[in-house]
PDB file of N, CA and C in Angstrom:
ATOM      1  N   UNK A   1       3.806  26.262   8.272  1.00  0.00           N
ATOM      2  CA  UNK A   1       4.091  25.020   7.587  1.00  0.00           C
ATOM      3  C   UNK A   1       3.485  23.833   8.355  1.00  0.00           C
ATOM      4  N   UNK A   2       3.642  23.637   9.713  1.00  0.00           N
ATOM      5  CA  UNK A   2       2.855  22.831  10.722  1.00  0.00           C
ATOM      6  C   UNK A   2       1.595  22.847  10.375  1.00  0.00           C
ATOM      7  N   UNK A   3       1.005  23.896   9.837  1.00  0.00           N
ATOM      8  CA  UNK A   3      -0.404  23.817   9.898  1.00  0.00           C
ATOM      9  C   UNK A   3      -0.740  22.911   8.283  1.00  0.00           C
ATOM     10  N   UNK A   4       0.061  23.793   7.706  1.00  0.00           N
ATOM     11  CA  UNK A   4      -0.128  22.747   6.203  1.00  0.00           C
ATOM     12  C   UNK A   4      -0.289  21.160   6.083  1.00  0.00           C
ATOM     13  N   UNK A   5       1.129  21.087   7.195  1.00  0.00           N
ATOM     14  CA  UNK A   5       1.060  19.199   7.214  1.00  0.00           C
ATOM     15  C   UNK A   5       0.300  18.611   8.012  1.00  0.00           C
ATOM     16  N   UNK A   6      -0.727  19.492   9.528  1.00  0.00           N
ATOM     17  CA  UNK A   6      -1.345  19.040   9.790  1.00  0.00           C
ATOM     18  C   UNK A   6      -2.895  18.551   9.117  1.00  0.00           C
ATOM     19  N   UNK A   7      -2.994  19.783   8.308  1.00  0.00           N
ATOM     20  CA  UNK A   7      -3.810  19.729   7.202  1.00  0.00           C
ATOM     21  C   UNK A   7      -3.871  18.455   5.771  1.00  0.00           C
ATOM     22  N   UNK A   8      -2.712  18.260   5.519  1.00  0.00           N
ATOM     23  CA  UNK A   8      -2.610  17.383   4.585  1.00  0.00           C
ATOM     24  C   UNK A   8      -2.810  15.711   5.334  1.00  0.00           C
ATOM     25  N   UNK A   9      -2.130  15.375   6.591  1.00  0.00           N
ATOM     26  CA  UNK A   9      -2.591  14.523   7.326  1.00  0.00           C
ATOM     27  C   UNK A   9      -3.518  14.169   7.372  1.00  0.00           C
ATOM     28  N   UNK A  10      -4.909  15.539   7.929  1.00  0.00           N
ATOM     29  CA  UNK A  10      -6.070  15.223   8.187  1.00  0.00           C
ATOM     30  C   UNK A  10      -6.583  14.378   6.691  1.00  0.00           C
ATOM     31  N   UNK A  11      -6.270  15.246   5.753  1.00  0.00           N
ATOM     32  CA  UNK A  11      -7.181  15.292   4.779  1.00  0.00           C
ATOM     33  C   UNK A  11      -7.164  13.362   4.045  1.00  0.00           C
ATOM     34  N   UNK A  12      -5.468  13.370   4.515  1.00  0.00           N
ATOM     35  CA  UNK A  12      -4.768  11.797   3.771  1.00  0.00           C
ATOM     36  C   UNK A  12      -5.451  11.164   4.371  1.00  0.00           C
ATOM     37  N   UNK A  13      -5.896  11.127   5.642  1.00  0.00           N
ATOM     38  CA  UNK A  13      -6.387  10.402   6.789  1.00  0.00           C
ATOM     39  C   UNK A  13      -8.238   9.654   6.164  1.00  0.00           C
ATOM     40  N   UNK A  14      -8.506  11.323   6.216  1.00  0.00           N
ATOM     41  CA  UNK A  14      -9.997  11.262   5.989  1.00  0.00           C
ATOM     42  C   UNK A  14     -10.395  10.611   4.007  1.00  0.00           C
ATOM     43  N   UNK A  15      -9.472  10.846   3.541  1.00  0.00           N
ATOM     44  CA  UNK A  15      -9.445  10.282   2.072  1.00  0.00           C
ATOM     45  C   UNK A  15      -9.585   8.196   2.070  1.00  0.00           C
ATOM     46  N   UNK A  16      -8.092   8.165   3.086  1.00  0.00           N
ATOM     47  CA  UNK A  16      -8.216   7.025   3.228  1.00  0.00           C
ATOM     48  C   UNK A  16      -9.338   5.816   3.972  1.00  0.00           C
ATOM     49  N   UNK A  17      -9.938   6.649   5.034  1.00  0.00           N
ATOM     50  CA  UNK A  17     -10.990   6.317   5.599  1.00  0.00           C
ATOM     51  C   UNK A  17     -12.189   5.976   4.107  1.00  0.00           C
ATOM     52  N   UNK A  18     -12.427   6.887   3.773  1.00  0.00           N
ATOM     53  CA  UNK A  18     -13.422   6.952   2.570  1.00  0.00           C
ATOM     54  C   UNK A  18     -12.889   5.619   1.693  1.00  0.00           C
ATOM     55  N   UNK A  19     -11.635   5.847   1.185  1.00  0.00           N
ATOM     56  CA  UNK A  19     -11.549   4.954   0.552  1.00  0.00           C
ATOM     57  C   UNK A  19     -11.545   3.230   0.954  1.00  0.00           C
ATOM     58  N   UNK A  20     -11.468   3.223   1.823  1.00  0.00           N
ATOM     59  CA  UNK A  20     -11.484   1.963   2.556  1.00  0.00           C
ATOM     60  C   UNK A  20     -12.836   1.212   3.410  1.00  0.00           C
ATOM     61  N   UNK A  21     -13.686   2.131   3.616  1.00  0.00           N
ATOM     62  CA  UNK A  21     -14.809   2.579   4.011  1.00  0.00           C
ATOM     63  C   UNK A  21     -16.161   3.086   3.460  1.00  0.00           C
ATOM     64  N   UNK A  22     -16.002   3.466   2.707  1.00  0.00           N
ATOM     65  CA  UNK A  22     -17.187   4.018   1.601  1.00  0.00           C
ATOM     66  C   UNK A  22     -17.188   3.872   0.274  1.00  0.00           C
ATOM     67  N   UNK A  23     -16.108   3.230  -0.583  1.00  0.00           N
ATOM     68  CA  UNK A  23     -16.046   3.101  -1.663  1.00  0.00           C
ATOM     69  C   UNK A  23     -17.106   1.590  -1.764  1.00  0.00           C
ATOM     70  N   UNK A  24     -17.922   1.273  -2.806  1.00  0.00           N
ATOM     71  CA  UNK A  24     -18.081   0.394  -3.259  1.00  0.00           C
ATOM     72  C   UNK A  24     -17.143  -0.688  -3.436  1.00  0.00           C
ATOM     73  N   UNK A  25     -17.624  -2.018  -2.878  1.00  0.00           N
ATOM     74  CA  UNK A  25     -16.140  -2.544  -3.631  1.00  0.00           C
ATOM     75  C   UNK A  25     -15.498  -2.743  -4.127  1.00  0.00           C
ATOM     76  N   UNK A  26     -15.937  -2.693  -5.489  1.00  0.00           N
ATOM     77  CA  UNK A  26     -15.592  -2.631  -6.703  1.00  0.00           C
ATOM     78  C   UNK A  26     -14.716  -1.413  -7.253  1.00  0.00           C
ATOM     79  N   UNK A  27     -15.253  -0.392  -6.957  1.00  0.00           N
ATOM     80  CA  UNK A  27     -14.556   0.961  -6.956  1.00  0.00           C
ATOM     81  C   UNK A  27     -13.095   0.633  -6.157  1.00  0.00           C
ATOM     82  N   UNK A  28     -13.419   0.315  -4.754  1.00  0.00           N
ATOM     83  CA  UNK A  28     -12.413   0.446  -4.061  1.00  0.00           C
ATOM     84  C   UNK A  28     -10.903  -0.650  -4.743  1.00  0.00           C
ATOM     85  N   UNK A  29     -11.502  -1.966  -5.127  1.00  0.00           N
ATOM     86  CA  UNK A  29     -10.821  -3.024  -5.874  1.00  0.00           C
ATOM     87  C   UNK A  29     -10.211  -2.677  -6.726  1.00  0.00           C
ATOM     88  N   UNK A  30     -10.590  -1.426  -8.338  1.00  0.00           N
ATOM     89  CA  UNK A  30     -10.337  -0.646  -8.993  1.00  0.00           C
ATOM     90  C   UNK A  30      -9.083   0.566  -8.785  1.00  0.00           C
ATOM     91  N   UNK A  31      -9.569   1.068  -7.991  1.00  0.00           N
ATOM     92  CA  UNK A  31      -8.595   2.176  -7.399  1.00  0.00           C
ATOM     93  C   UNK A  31      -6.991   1.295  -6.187  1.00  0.00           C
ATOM     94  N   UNK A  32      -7.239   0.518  -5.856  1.00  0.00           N
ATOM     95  CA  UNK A  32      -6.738  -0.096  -5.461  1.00  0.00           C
ATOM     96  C   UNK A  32      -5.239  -0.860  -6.050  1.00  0.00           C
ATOM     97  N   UNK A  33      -6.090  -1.247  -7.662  1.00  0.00           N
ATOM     98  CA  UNK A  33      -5.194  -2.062  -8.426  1.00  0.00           C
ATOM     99  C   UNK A  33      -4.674  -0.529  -9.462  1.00  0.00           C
ATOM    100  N   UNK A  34      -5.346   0.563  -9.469  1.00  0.00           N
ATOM    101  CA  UNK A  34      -4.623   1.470 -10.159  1.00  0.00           C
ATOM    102  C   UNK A  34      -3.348   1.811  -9.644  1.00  0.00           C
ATOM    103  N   UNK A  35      -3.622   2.111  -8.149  1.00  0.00           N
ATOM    104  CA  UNK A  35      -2.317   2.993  -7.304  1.00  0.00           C
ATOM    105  C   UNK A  35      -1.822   1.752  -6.880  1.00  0.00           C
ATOM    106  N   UNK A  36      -1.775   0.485  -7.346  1.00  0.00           N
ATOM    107  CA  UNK A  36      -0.709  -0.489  -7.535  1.00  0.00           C
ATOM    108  C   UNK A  36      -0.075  -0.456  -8.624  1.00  0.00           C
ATOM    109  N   UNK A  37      -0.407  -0.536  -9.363  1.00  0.00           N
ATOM    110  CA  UNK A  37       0.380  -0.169 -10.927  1.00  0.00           C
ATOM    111  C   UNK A  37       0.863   0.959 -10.838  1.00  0.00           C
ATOM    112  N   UNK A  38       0.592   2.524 -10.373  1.00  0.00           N
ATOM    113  CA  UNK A  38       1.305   3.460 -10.220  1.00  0.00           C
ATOM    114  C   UNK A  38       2.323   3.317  -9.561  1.00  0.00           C
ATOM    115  N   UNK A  39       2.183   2.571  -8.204  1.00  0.00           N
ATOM    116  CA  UNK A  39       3.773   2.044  -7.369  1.00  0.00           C
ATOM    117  C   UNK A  39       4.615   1.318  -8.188  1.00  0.00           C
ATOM    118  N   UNK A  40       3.927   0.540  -9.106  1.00  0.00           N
ATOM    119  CA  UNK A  40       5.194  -0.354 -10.285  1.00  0.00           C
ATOM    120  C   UNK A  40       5.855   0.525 -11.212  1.00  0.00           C
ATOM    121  N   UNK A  41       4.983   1.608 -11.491  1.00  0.00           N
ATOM    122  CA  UNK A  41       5.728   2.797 -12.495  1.00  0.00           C
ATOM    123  C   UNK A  41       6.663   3.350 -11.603  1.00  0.00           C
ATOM    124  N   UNK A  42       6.525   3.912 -10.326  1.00  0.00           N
ATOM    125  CA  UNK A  42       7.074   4.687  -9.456  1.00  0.00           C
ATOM    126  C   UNK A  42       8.224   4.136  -9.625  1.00  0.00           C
ATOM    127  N   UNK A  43       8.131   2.572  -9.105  1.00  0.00           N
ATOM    128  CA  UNK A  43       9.576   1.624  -8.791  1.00  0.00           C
ATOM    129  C   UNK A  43      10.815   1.322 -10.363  1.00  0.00           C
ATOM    130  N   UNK A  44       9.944   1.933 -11.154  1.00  0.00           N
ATOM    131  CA  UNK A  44      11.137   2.335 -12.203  1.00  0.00           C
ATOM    132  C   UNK A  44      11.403   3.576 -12.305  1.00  0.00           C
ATOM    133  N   UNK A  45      11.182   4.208 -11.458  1.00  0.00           N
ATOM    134  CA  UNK A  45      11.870   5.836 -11.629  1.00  0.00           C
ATOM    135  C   UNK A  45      13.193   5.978 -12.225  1.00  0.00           C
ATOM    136  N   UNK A  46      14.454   5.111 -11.712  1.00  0.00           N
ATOM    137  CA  UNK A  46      15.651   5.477 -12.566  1.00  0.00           C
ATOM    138  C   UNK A  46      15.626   4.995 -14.186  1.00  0.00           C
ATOM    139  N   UNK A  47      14.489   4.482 -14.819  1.00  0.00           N
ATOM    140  CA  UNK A  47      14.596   3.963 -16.087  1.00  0.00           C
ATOM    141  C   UNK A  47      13.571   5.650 -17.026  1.00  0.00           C
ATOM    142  N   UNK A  48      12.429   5.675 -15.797  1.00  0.00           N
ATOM    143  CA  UNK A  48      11.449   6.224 -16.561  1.00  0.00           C
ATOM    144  C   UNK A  48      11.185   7.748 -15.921  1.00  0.00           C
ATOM    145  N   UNK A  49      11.910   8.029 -15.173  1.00  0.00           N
ATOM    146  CA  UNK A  49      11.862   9.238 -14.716  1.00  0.00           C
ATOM    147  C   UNK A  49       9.979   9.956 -13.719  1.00  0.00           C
ATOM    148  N   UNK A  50       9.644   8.462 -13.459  1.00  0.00           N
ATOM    149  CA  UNK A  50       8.363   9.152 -12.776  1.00  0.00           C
ATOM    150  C   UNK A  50       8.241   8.463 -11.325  1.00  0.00           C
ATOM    151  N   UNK A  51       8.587   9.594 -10.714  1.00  0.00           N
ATOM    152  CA  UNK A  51       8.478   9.240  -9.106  1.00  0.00           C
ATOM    153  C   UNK A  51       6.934   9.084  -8.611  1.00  0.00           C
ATOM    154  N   UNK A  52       6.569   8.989  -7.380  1.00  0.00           N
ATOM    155  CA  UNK A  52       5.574   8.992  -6.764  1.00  0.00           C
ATOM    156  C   UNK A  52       4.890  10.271  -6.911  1.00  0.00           C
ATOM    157  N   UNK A  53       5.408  11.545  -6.659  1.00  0.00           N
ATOM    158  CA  UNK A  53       5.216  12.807  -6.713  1.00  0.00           C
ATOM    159  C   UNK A  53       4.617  13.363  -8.451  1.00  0.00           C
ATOM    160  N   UNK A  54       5.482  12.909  -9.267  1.00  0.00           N
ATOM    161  CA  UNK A  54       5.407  13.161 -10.635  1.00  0.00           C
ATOM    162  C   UNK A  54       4.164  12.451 -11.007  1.00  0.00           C
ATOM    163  N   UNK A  55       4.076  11.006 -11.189  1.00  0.00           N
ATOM    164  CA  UNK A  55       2.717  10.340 -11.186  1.00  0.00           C
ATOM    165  C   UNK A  55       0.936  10.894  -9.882  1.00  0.00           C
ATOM    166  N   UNK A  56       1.591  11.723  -9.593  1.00  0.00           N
ATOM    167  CA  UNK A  56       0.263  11.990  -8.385  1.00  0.00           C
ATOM    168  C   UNK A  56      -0.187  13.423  -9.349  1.00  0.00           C
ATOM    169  N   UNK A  57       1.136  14.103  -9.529  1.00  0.00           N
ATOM    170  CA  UNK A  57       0.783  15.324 -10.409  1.00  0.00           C
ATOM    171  C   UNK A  57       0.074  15.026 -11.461  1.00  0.00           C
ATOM    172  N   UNK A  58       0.136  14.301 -12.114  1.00  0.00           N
ATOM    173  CA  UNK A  58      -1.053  13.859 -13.255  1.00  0.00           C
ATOM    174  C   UNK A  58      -2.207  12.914 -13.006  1.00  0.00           C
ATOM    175  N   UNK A  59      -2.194  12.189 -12.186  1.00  0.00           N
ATOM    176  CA  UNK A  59      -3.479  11.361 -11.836  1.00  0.00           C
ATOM    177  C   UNK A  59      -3.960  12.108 -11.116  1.00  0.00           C
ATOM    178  N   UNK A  60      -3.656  12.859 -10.288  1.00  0.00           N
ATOM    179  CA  UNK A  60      -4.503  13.052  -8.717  1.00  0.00           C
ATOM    180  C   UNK A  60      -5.983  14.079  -9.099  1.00  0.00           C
ATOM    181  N   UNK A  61      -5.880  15.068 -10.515  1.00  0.00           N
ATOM    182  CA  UNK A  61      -7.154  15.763 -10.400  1.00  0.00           C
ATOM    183  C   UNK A  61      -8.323  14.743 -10.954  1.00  0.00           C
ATOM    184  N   UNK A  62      -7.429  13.953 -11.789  1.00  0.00           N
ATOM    185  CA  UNK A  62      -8.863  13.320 -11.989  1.00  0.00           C
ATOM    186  C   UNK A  62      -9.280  11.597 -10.514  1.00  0.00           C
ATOM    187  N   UNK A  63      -8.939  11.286 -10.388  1.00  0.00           N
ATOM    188  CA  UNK A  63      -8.831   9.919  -9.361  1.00  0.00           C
ATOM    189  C   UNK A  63      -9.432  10.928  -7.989  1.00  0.00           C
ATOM    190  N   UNK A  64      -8.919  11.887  -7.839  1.00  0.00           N
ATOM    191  CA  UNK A  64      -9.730  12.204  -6.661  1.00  0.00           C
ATOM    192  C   UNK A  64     -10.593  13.656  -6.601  1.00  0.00           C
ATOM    193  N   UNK A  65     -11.494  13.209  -7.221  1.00  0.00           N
ATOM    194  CA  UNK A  65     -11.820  14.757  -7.748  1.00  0.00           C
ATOM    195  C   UNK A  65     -13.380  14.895  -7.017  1.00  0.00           C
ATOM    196  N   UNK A  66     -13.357  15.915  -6.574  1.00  0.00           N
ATOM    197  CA  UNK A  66     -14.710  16.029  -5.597  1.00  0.00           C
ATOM    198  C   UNK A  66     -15.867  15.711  -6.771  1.00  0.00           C
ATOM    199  N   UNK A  67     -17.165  15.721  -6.245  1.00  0.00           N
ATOM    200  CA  UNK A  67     -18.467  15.407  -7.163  1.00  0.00           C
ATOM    201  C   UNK A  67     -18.851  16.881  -7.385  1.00  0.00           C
ATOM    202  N   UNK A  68     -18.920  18.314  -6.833  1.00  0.00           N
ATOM    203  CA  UNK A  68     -19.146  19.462  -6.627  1.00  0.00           C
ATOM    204  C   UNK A  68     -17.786  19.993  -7.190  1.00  0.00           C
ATOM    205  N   UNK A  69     -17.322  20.789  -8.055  1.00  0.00           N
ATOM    206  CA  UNK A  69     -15.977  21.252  -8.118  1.00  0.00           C
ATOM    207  C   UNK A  69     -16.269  22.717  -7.191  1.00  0.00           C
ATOM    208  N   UNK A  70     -14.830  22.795  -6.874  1.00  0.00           N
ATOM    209  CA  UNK A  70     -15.180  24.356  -5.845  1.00  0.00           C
ATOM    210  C   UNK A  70     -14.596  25.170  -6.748  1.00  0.00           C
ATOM    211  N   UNK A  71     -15.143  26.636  -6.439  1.00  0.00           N
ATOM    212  CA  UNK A  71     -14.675  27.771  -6.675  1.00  0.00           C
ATOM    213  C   UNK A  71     -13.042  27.400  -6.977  1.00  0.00           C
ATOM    214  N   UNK A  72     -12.668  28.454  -8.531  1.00  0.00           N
ATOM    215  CA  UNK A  72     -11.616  28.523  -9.284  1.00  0.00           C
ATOM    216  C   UNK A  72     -10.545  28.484  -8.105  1.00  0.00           C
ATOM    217  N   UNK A  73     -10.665  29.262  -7.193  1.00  0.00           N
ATOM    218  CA  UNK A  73      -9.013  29.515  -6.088  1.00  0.00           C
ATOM    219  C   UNK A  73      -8.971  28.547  -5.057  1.00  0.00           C
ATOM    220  N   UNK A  74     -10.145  28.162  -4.514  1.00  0.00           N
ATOM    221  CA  UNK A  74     -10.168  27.005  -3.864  1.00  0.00           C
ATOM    222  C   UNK A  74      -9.901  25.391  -4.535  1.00  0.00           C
ATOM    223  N   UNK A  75     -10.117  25.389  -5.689  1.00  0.00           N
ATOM    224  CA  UNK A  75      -9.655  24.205  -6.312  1.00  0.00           C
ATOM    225  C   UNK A  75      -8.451  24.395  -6.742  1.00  0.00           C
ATOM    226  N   UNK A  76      -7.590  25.720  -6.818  1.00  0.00           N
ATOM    227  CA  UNK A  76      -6.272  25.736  -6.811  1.00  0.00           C
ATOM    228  C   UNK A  76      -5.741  24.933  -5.318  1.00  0.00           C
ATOM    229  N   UNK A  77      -5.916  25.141  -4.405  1.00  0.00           N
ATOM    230  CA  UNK A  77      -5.477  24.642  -3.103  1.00  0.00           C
ATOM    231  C   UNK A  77      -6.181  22.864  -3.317  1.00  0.00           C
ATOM    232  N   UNK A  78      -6.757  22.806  -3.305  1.00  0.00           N
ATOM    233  CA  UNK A  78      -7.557  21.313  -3.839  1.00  0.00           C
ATOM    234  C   UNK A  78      -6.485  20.416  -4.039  1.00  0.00           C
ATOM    235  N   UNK A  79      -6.364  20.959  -5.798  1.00  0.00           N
ATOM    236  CA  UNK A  79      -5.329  20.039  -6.350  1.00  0.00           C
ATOM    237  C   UNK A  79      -4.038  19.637  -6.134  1.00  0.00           C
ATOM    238  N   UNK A  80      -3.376  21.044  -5.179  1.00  0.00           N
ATOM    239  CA  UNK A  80      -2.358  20.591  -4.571  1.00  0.00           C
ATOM    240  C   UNK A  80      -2.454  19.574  -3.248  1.00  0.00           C
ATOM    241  N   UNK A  81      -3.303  19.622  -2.796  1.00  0.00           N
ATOM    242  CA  UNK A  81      -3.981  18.919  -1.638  1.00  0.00           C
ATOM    243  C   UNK A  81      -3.887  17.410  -2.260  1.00  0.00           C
ATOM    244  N   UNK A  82      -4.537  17.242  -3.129  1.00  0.00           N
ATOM    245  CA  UNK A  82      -4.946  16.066  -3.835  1.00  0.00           C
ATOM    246  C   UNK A  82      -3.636  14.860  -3.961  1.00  0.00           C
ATOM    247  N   UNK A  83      -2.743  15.984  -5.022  1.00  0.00           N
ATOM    248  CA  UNK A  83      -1.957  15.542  -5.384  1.00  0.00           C
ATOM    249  C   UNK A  83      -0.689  14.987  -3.907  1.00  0.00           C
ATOM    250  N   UNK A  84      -0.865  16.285  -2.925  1.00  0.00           N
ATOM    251  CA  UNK A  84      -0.065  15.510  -1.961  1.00  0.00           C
ATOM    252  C   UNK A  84      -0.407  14.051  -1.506  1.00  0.00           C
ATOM    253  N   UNK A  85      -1.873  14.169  -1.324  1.00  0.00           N
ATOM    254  CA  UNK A  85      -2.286  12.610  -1.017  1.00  0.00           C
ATOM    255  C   UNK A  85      -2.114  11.963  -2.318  1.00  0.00           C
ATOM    256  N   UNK A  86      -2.367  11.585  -2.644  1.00  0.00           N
ATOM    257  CA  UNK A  86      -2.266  10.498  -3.895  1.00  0.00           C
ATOM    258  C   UNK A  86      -0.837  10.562  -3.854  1.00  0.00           C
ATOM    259  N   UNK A  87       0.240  11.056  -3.672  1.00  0.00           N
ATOM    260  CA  UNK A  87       1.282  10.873  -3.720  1.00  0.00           C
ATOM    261  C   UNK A  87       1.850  10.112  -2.980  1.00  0.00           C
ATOM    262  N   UNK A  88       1.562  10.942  -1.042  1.00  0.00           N
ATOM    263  CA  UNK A  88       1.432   9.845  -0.222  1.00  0.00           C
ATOM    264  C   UNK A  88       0.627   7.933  -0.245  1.00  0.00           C
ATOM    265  N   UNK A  89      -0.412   7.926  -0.647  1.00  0.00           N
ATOM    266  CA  UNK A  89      -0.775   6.482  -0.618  1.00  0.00           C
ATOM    267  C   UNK A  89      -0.007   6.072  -2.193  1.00  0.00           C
ATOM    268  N   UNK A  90       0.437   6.404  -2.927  1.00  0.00           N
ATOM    269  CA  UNK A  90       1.114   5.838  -3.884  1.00  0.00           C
ATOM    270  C   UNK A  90       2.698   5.270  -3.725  1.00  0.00           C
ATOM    271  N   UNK A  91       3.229   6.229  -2.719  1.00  0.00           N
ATOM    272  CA  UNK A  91       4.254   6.033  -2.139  1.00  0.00           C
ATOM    273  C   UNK A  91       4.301   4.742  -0.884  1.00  0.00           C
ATOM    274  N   UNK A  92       2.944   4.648  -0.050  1.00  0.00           N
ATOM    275  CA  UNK A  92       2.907   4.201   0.959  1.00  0.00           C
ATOM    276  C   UNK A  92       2.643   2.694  -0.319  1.00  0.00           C
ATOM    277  N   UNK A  93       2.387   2.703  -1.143  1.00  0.00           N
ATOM    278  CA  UNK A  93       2.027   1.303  -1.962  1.00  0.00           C
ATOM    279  C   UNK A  93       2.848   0.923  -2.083  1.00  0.00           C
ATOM    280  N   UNK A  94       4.257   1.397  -2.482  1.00  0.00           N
ATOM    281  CA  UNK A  94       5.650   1.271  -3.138  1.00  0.00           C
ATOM    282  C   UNK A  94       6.114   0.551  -1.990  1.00  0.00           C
ATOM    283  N   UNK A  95       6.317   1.434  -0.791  1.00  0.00           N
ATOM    284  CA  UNK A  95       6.922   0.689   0.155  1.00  0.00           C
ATOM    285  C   UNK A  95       6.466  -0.930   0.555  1.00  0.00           C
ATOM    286  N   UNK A  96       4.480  -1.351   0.227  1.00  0.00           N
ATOM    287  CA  UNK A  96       4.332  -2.536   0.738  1.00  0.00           C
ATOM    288  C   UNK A  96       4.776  -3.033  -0.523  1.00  0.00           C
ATOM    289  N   UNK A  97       4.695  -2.828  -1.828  1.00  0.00           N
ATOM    290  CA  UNK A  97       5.645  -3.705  -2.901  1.00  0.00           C
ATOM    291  C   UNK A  97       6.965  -3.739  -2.661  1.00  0.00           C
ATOM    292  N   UNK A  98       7.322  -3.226  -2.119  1.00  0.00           N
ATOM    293  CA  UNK A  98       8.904  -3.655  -1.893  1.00  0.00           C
ATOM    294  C   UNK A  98       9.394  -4.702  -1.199  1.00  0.00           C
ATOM    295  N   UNK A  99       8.265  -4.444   0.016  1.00  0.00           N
ATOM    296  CA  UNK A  99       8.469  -5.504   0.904  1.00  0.00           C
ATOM    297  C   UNK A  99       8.319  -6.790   0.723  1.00  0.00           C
ATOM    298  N   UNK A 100       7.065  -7.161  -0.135  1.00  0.00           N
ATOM    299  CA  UNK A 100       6.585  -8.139  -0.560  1.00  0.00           C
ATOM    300  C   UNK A 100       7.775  -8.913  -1.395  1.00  0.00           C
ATOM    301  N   UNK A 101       8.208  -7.747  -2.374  1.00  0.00           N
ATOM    302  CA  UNK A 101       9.454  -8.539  -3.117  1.00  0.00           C
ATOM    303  C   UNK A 101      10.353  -8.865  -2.137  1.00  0.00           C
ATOM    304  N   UNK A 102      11.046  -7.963  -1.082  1.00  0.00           N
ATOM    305  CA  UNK A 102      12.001  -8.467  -0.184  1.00  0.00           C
ATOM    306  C   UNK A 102      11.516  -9.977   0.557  1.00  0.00           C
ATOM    307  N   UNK A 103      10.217  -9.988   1.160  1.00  0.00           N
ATOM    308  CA  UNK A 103       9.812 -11.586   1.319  1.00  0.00           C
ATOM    309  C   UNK A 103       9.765 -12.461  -0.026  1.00  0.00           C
ATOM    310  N   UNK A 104       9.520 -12.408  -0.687  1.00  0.00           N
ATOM    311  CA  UNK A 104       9.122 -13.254  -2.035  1.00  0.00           C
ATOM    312  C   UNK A 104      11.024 -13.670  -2.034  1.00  0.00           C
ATOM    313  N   UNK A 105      11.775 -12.541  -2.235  1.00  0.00           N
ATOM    314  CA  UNK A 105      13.234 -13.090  -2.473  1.00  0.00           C
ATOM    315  C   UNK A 105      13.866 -13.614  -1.076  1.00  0.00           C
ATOM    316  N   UNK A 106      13.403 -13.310  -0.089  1.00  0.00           N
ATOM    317  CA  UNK A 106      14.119 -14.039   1.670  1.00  0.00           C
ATOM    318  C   UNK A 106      13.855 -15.514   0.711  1.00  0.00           C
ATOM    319  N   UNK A 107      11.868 -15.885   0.420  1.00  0.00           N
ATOM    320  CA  UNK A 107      11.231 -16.863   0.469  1.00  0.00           C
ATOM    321  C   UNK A 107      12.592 -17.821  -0.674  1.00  0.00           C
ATOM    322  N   UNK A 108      12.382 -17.153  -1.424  1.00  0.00           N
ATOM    323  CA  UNK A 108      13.141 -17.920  -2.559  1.00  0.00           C
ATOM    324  C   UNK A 108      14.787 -18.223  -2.222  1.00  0.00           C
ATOM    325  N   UNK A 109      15.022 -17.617  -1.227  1.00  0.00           N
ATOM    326  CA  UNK A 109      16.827 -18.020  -0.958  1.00  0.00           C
ATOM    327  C   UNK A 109      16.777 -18.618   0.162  1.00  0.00           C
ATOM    328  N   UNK A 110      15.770 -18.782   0.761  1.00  0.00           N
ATOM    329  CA  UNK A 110      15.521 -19.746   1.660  1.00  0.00           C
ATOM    330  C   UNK A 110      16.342 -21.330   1.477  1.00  0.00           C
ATOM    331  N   UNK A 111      16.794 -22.177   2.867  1.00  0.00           N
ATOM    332  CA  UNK A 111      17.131 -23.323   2.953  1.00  0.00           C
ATOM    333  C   UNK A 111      16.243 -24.283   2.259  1.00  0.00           C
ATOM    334  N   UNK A 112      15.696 -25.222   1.355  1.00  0.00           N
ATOM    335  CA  UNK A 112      15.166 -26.197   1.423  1.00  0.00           C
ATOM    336  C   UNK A 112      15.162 -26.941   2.578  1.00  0.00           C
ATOM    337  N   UNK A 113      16.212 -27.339   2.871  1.00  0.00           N
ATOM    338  CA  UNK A 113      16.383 -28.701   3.981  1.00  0.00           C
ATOM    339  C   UNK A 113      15.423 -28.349   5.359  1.00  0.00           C
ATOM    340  N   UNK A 114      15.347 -29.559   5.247  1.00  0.00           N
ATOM    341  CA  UNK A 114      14.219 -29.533   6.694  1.00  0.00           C
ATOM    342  C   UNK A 114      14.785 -29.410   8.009  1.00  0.00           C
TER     343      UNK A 114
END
């Protein structure tokens, strides 16, 4: 199991590099504002029933899908691969939207007085 998560690490690691790093900017701007909107779906999970995990299971073959597809059994392992990441940075999005709202509402209950 260690080896799995060291594996999925690497891979989240090396995904994110790419994406931050090699995407066009535009692409990257794109993908960016998608798996932001996926964190806004996520953050209604008790209304709409789609967690981080559930939304990665359906985006992740296509959003991160190699240019070469591999062999049928190896793209079985792929997609689960995939989907763990995209789950992870979809999740890791959620958490900086949260935060943002938690500052946005500190900001707003804030003292006026000087």
């Amino acid at each position: 199991k260690q080896w799995y998560q060291r594996r999925v690490r690497a891979r989240t690691k090396a995904l994110l590099e790419m994406v931050h790093n090699k995407l066009p900017k535009v692409n990257f701007l794109v993908f960016e504002r998608l798996v932001y909107h996926l964190a806004q779906v996520a953050k209604e999970e008790d209304t709409n029933k789609m967690n981080a995990g559930s939304l990665a299971v359906i985006f992740a073959p296509n959003l991160l899908r190699p240019s070469v597809e591999p062999p049928a059994m190896q793209a079985l392992d792929e997609i689960k691969l995939r989907t763990i990441v995209l789950r992870s940075i979809v999740e890791a999005m959620l958490v900086k939207f949260k935060e943002g709202l938690l500052t946005i509402n500190a900001m707003d209950d804030a003292d006026p007085s000087p």
